[in-house]
PDB file of N, CA and C in Angstrom:
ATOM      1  N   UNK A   1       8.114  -1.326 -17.473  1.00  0.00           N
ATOM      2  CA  UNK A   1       8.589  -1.604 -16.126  1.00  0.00           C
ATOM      3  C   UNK A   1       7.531  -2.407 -15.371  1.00  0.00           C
ATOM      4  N   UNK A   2       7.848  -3.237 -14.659  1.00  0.00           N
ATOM      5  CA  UNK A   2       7.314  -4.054 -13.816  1.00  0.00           C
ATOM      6  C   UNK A   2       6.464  -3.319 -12.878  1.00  0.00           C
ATOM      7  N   UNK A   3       5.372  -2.922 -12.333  1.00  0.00           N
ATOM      8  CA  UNK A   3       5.172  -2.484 -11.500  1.00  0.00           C
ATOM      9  C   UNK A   3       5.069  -2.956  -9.903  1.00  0.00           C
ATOM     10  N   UNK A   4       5.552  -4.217  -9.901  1.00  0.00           N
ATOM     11  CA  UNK A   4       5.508  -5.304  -8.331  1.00  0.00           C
ATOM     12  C   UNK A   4       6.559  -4.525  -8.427  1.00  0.00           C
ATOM     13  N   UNK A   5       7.502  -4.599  -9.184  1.00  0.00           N
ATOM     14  CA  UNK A   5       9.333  -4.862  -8.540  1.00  0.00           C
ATOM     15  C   UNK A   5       9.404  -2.858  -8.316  1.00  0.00           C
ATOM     16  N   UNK A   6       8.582  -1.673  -8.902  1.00  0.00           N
ATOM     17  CA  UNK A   6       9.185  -0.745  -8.677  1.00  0.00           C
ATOM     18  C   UNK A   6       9.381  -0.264  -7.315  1.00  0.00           C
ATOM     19  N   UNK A   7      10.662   0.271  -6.552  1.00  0.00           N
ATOM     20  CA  UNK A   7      10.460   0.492  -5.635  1.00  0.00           C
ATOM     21  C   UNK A   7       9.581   1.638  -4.934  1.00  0.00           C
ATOM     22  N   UNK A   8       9.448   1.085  -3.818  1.00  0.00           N
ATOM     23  CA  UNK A   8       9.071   2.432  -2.756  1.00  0.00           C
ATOM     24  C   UNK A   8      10.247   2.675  -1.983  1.00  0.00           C
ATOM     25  N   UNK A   9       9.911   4.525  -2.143  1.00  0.00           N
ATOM     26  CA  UNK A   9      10.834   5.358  -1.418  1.00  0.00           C
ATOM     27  C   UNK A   9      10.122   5.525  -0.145  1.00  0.00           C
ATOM     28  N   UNK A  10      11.185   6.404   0.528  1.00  0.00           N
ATOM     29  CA  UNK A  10      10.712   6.738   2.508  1.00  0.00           C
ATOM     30  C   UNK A  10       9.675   7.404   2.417  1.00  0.00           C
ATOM     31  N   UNK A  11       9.280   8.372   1.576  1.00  0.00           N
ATOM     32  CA  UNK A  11       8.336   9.393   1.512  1.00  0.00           C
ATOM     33  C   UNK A  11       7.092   8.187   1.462  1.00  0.00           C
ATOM     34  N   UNK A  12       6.815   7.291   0.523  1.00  0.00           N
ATOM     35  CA  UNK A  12       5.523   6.412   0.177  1.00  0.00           C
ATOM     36  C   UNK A  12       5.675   5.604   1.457  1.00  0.00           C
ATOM     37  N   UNK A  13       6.340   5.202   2.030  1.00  0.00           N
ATOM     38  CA  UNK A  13       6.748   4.390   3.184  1.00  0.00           C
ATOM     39  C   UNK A  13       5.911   5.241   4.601  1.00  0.00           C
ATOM     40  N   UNK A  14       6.469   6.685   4.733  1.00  0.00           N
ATOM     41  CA  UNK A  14       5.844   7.441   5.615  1.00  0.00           C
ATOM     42  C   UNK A  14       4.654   7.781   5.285  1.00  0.00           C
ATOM     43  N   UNK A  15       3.852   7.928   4.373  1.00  0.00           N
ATOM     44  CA  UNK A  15       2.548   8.718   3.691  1.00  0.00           C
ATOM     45  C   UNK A  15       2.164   6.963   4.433  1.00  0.00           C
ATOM     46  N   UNK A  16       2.294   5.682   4.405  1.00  0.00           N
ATOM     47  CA  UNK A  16       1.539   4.516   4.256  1.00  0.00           C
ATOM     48  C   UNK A  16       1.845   4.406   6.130  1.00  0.00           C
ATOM     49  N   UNK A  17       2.505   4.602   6.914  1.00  0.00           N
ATOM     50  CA  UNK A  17       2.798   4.886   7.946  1.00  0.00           C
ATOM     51  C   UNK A  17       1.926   5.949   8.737  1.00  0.00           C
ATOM     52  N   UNK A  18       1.665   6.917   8.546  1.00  0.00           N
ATOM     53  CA  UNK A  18       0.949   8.332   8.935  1.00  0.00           C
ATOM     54  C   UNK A  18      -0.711   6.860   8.743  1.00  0.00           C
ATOM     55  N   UNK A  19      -0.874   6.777   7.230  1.00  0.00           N
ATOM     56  CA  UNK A  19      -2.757   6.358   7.348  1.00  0.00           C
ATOM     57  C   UNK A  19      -2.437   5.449   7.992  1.00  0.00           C
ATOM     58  N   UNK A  20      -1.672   4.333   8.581  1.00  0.00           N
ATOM     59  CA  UNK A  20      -1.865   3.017   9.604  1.00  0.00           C
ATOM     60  C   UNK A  20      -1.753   3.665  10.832  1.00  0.00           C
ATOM     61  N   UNK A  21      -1.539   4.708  11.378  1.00  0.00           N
ATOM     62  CA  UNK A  21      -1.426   5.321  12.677  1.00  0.00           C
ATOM     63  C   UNK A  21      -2.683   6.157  12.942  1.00  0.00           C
ATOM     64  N   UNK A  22      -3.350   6.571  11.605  1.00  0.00           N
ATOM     65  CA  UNK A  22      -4.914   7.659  11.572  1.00  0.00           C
ATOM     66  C   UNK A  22      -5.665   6.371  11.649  1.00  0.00           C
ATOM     67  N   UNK A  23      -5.656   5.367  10.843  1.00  0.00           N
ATOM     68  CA  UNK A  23      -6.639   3.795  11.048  1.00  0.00           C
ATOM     69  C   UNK A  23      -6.680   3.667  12.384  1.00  0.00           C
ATOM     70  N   UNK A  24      -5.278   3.074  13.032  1.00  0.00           N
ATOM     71  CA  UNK A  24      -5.484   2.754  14.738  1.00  0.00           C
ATOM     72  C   UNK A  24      -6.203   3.297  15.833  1.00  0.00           C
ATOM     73  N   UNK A  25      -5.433   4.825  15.574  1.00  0.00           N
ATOM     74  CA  UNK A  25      -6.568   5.909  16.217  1.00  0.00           C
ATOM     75  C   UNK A  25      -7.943   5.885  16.102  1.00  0.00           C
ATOM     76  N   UNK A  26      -8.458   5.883  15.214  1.00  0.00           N
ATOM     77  CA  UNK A  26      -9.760   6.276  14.327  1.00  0.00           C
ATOM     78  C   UNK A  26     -10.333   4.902  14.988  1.00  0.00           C
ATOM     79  N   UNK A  27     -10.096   3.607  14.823  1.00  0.00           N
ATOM     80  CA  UNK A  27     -10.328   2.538  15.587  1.00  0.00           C
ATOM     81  C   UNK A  27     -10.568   2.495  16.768  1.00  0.00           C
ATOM     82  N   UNK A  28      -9.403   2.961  17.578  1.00  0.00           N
ATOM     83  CA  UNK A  28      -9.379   2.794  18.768  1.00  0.00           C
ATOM     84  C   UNK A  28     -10.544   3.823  19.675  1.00  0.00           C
ATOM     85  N   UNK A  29     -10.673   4.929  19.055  1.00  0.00           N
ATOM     86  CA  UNK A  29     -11.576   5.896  19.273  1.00  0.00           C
ATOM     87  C   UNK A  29     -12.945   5.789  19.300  1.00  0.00           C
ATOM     88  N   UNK A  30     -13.157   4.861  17.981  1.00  0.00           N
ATOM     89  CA  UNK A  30     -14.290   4.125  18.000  1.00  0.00           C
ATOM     90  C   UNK A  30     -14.449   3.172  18.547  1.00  0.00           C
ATOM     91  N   UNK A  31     -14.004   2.567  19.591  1.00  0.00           N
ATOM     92  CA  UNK A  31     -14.122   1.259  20.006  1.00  0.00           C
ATOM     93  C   UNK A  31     -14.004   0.400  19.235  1.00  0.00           C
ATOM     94  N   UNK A  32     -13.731   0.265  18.124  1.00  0.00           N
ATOM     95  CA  UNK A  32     -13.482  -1.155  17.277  1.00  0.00           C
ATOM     96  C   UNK A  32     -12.828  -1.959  17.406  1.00  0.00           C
ATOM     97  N   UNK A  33     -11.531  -1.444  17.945  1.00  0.00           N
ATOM     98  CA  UNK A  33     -10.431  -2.298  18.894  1.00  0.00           C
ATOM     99  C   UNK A  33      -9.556  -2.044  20.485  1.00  0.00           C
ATOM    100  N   UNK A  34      -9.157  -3.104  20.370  1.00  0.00           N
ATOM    101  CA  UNK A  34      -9.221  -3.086  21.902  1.00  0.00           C
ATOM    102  C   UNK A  34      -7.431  -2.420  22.330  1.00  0.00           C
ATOM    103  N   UNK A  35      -7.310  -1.666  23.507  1.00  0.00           N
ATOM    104  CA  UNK A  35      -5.919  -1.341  23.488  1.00  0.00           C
ATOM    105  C   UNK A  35      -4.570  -2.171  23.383  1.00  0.00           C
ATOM    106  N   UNK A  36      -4.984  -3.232  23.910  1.00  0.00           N
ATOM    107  CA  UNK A  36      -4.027  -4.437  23.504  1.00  0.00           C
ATOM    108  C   UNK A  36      -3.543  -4.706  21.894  1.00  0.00           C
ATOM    109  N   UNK A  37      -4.813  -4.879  20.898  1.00  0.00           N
ATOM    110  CA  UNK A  37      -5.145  -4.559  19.976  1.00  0.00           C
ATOM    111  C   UNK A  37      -4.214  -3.478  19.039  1.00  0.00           C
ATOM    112  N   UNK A  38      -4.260  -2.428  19.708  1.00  0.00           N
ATOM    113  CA  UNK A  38      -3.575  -1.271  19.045  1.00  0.00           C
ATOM    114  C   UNK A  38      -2.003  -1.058  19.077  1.00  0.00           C
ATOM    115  N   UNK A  39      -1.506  -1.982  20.023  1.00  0.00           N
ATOM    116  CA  UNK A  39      -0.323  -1.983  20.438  1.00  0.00           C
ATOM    117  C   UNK A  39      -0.042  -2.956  19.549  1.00  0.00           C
ATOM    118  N   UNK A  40      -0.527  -4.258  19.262  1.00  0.00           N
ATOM    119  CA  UNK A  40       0.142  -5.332  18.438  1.00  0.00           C
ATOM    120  C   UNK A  40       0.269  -4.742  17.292  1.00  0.00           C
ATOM    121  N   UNK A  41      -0.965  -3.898  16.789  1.00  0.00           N
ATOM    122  CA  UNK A  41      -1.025  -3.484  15.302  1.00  0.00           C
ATOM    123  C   UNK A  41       0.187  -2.780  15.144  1.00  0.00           C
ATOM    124  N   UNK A  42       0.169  -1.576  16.106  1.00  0.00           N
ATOM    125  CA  UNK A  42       1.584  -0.987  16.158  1.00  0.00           C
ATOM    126  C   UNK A  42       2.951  -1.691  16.402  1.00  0.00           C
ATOM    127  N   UNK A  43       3.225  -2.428  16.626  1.00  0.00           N
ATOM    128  CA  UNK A  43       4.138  -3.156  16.748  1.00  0.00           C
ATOM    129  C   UNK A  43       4.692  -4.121  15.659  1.00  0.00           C
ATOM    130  N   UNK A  44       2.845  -4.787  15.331  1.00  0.00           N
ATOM    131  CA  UNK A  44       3.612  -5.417  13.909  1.00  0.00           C
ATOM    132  C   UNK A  44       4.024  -4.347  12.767  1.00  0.00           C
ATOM    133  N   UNK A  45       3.270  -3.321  12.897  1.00  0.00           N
ATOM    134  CA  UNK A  45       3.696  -2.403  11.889  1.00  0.00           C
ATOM    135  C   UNK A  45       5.332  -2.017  11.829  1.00  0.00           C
ATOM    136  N   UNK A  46       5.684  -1.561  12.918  1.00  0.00           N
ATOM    137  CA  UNK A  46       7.224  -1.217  12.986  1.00  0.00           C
ATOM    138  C   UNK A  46       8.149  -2.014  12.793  1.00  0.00           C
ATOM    139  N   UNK A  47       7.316  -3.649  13.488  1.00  0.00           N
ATOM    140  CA  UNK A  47       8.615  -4.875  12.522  1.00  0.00           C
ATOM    141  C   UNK A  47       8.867  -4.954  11.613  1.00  0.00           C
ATOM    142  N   UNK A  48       7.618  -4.828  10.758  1.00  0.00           N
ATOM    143  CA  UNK A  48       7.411  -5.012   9.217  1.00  0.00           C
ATOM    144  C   UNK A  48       7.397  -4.361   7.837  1.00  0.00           C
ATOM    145  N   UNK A  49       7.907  -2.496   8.771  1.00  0.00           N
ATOM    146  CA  UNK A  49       7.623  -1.720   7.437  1.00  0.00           C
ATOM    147  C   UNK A  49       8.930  -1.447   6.734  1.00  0.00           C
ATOM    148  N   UNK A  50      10.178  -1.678   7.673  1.00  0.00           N
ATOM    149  CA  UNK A  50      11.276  -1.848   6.915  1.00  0.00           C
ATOM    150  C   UNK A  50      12.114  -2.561   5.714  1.00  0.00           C
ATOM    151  N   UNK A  51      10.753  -3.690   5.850  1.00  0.00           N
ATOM    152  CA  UNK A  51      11.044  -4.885   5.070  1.00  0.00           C
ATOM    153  C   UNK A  51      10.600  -4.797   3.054  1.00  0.00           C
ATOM    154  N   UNK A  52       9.392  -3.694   3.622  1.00  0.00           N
ATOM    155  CA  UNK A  52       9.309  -3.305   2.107  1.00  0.00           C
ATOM    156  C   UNK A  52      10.139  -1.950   1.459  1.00  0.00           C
ATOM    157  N   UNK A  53       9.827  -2.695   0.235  1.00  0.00           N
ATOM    158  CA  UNK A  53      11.575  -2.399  -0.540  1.00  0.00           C
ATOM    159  C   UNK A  53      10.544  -2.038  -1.745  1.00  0.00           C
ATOM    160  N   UNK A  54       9.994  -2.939  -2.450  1.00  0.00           N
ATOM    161  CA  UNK A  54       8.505  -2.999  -3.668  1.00  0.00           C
ATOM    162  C   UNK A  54       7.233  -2.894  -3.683  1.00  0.00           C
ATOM    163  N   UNK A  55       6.228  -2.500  -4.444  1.00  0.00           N
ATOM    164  CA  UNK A  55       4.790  -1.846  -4.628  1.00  0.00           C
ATOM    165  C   UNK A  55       4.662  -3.572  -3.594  1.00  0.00           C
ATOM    166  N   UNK A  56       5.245  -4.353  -4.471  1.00  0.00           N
ATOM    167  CA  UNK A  56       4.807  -5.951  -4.458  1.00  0.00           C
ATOM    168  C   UNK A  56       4.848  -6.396  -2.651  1.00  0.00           C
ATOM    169  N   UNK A  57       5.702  -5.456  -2.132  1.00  0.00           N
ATOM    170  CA  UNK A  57       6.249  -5.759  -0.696  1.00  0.00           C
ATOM    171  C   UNK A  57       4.951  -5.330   0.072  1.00  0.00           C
ATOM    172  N   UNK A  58       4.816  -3.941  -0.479  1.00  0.00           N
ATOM    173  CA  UNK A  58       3.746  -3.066   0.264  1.00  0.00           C
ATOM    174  C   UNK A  58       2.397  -3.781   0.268  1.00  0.00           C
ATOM    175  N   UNK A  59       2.141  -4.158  -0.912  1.00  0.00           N
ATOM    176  CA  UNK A  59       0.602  -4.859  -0.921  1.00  0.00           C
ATOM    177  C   UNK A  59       0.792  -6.199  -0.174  1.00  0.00           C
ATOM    178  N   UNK A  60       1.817  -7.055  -0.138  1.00  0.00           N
ATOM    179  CA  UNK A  60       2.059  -8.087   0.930  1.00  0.00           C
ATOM    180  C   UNK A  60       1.929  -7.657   2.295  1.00  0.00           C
ATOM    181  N   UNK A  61       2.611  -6.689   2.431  1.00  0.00           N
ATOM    182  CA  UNK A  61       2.809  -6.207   4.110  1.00  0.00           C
ATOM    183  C   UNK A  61       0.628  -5.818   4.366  1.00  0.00           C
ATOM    184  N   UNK A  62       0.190  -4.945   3.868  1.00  0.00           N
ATOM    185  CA  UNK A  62      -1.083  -4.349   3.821  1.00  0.00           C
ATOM    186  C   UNK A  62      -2.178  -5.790   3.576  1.00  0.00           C
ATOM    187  N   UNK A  63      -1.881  -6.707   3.041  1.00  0.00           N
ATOM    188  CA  UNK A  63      -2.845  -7.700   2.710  1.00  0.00           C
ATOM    189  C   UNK A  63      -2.656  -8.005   4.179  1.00  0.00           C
ATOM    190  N   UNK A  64      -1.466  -8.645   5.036  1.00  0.00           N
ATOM    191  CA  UNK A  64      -1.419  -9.799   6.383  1.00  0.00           C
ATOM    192  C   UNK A  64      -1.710  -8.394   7.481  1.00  0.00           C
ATOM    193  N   UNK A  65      -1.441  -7.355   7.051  1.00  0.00           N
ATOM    194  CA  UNK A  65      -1.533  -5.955   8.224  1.00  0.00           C
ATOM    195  C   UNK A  65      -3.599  -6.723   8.299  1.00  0.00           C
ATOM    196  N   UNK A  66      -4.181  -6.377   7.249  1.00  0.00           N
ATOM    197  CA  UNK A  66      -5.426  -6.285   7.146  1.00  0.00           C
ATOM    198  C   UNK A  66      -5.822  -7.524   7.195  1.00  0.00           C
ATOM    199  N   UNK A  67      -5.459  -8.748   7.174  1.00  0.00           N
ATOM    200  CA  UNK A  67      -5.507 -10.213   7.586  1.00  0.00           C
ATOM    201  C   UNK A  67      -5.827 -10.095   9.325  1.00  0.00           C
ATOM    202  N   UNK A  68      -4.865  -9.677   9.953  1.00  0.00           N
ATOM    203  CA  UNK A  68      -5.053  -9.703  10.973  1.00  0.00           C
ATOM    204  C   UNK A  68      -5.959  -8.661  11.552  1.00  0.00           C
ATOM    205  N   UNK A  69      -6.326  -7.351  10.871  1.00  0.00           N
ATOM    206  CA  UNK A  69      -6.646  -6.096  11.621  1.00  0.00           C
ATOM    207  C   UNK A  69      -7.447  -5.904  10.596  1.00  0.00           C
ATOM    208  N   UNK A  70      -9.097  -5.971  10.495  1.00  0.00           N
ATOM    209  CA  UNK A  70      -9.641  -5.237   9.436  1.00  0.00           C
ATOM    210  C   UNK A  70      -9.809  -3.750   9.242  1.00  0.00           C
ATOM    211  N   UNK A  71      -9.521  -3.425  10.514  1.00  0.00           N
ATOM    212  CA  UNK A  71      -9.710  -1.535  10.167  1.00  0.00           C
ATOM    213  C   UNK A  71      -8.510  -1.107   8.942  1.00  0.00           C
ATOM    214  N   UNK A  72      -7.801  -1.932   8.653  1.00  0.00           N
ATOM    215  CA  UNK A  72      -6.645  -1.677   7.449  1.00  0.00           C
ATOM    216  C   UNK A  72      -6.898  -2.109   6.237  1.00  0.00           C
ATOM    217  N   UNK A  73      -8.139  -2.654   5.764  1.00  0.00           N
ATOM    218  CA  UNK A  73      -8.525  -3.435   4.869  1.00  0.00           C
ATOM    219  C   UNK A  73      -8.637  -2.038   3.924  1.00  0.00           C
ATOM    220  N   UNK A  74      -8.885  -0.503   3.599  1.00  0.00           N
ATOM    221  CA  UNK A  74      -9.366   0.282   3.509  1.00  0.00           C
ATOM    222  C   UNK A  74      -8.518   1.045   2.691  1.00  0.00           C
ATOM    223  N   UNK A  75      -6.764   0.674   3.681  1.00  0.00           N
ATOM    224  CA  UNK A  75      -5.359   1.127   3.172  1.00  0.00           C
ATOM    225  C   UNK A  75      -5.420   0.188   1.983  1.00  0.00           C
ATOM    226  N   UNK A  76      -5.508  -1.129   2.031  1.00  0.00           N
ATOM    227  CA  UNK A  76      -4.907  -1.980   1.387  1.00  0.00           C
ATOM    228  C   UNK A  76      -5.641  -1.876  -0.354  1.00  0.00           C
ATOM    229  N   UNK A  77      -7.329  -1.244   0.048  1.00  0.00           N
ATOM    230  CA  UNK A  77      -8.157  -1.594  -1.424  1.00  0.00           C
ATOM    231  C   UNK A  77      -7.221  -0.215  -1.891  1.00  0.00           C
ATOM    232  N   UNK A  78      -7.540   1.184  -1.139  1.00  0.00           N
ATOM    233  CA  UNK A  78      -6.830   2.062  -1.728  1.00  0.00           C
ATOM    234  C   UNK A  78      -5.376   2.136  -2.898  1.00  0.00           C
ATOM    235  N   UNK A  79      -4.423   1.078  -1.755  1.00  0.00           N
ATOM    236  CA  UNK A  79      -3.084   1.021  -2.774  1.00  0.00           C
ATOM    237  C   UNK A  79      -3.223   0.228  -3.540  1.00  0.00           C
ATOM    238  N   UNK A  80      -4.282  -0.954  -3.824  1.00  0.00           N
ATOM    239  CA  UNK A  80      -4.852  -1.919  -4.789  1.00  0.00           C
ATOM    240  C   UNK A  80      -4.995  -1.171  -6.334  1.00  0.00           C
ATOM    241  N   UNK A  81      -5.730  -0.304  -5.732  1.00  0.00           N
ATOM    242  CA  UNK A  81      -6.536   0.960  -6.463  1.00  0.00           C
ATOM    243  C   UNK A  81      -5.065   1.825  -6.986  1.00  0.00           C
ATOM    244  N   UNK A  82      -4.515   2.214  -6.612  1.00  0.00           N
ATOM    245  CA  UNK A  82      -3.129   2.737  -7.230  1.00  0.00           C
ATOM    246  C   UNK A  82      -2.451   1.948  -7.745  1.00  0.00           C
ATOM    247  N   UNK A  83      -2.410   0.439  -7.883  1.00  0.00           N
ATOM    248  CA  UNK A  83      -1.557  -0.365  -8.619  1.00  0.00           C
ATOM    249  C   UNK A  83      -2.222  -0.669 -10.370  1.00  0.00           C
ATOM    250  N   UNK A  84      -3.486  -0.950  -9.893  1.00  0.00           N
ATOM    251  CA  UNK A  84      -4.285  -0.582 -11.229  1.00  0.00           C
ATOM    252  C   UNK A  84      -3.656   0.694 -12.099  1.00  0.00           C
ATOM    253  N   UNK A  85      -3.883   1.868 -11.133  1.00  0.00           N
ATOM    254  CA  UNK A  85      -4.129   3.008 -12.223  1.00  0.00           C
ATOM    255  C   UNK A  85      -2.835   2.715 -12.946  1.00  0.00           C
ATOM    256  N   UNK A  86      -1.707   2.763 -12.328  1.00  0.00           N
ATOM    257  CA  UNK A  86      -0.466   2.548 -12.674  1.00  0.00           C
ATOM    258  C   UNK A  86      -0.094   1.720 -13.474  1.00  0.00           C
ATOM    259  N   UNK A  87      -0.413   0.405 -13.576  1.00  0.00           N
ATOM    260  CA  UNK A  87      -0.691  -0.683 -14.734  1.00  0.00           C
ATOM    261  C   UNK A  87      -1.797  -0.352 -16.091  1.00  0.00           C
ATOM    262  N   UNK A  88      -2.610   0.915 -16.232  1.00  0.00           N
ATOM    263  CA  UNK A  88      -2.696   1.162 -16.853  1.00  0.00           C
ATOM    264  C   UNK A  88      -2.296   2.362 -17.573  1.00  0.00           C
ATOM    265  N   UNK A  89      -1.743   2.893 -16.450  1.00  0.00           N
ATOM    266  CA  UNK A  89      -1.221   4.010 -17.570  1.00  0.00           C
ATOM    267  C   UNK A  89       0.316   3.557 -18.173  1.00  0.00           C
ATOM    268  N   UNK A  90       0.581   2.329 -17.508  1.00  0.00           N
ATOM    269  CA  UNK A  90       2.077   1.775 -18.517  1.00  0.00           C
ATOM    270  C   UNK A  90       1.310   1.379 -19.602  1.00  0.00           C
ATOM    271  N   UNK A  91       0.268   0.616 -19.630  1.00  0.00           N
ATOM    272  CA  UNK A  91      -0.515   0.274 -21.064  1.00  0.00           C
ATOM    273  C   UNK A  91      -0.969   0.837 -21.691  1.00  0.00           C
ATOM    274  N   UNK A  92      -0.995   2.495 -21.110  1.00  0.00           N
ATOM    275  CA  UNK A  92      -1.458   3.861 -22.557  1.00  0.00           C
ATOM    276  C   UNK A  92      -0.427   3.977 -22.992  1.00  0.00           C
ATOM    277  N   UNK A  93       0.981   4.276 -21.767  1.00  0.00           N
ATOM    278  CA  UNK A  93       2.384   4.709 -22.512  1.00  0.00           C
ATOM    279  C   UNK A  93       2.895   3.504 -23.521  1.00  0.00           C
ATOM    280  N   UNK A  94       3.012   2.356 -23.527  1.00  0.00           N
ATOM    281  CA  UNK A  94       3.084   0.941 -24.328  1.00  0.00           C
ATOM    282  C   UNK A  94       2.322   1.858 -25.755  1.00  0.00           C
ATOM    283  N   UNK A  95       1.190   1.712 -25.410  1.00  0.00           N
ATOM    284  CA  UNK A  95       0.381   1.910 -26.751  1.00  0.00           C
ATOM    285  C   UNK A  95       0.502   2.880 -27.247  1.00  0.00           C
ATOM    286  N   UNK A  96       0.685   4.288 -27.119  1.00  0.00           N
ATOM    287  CA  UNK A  96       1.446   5.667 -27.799  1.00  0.00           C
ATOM    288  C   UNK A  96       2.654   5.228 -27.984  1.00  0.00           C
ATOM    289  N   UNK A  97       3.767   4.361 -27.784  1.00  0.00           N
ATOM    290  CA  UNK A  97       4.880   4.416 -27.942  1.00  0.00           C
ATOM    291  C   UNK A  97       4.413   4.016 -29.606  1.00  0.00           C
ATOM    292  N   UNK A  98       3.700   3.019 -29.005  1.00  0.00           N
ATOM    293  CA  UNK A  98       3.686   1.874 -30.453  1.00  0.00           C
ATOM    294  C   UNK A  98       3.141   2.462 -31.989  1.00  0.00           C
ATOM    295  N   UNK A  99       2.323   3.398 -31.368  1.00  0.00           N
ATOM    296  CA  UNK A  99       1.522   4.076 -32.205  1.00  0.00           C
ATOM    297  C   UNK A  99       2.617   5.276 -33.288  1.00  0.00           C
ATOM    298  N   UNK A 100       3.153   5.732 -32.096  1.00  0.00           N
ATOM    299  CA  UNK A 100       3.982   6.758 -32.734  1.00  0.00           C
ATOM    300  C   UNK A 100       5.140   6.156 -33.785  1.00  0.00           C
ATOM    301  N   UNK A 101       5.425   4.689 -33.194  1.00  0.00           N
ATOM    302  CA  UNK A 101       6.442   4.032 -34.256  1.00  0.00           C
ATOM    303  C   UNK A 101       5.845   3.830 -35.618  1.00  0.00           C
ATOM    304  N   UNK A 102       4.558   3.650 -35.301  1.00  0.00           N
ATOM    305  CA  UNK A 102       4.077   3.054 -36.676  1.00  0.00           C
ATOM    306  C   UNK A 102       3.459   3.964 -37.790  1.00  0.00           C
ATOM    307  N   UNK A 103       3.227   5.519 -37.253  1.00  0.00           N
ATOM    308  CA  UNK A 103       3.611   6.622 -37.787  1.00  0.00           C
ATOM    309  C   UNK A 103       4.568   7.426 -38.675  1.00  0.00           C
ATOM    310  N   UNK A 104       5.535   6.551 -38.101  1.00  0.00           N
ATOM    311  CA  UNK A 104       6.677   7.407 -38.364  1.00  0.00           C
ATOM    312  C   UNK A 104       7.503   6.273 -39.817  1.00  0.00           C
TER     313      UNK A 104
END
């Protein structure tokens, strides 16, 4: 399976929703950004999170989220970091499949 094209469900949608709302805060708290600032972030967020549908959507949406806003740069290595693991554990399951055929 492809891992760009698998989808995301509401649950991964809300879990990625909840950390862009703890980022803003956590930001804003720290002074890192400005309240104006926190409102656009929030705002582009709510235009834009409906739109992902794929892993491939999510890391698009999180790359231009963190383009514009670096306090999100953090979300984005994280789910980077989950697309890996995931691309490799299709390449252990690939390789036990293969293994077991050639066993048998």
């Amino acid at each position: 399976m492809d891992q760009n094209s698998e989808t995301i469900d509401e649950k991964k949608k809300t879990q990625i929703e909840e950390q862009i709302v703890r980022s803003i805060i956590t930001a804003y708290e720290r002074r890192e950004i400005e309240y104006y600032e926190l409102k656009e972030a929030a705002k582009y967020t709510l235009d834009h999170i409906d739109n992902v549908k794929t892993y491939f959507d999510l890391l698009y949406f999180l790359e231009n989220l963190s383009g514009y806003w670096k306090i999100f740069k953090n979300i984005l290595t994280l789910e980077s970091g989950v697309k890996e693991k995931m691309k490799e554990q299709e390449i252990i399951n690939r390789l036990s499949q293969h293994i077991k055929n050639i066993a048998h």
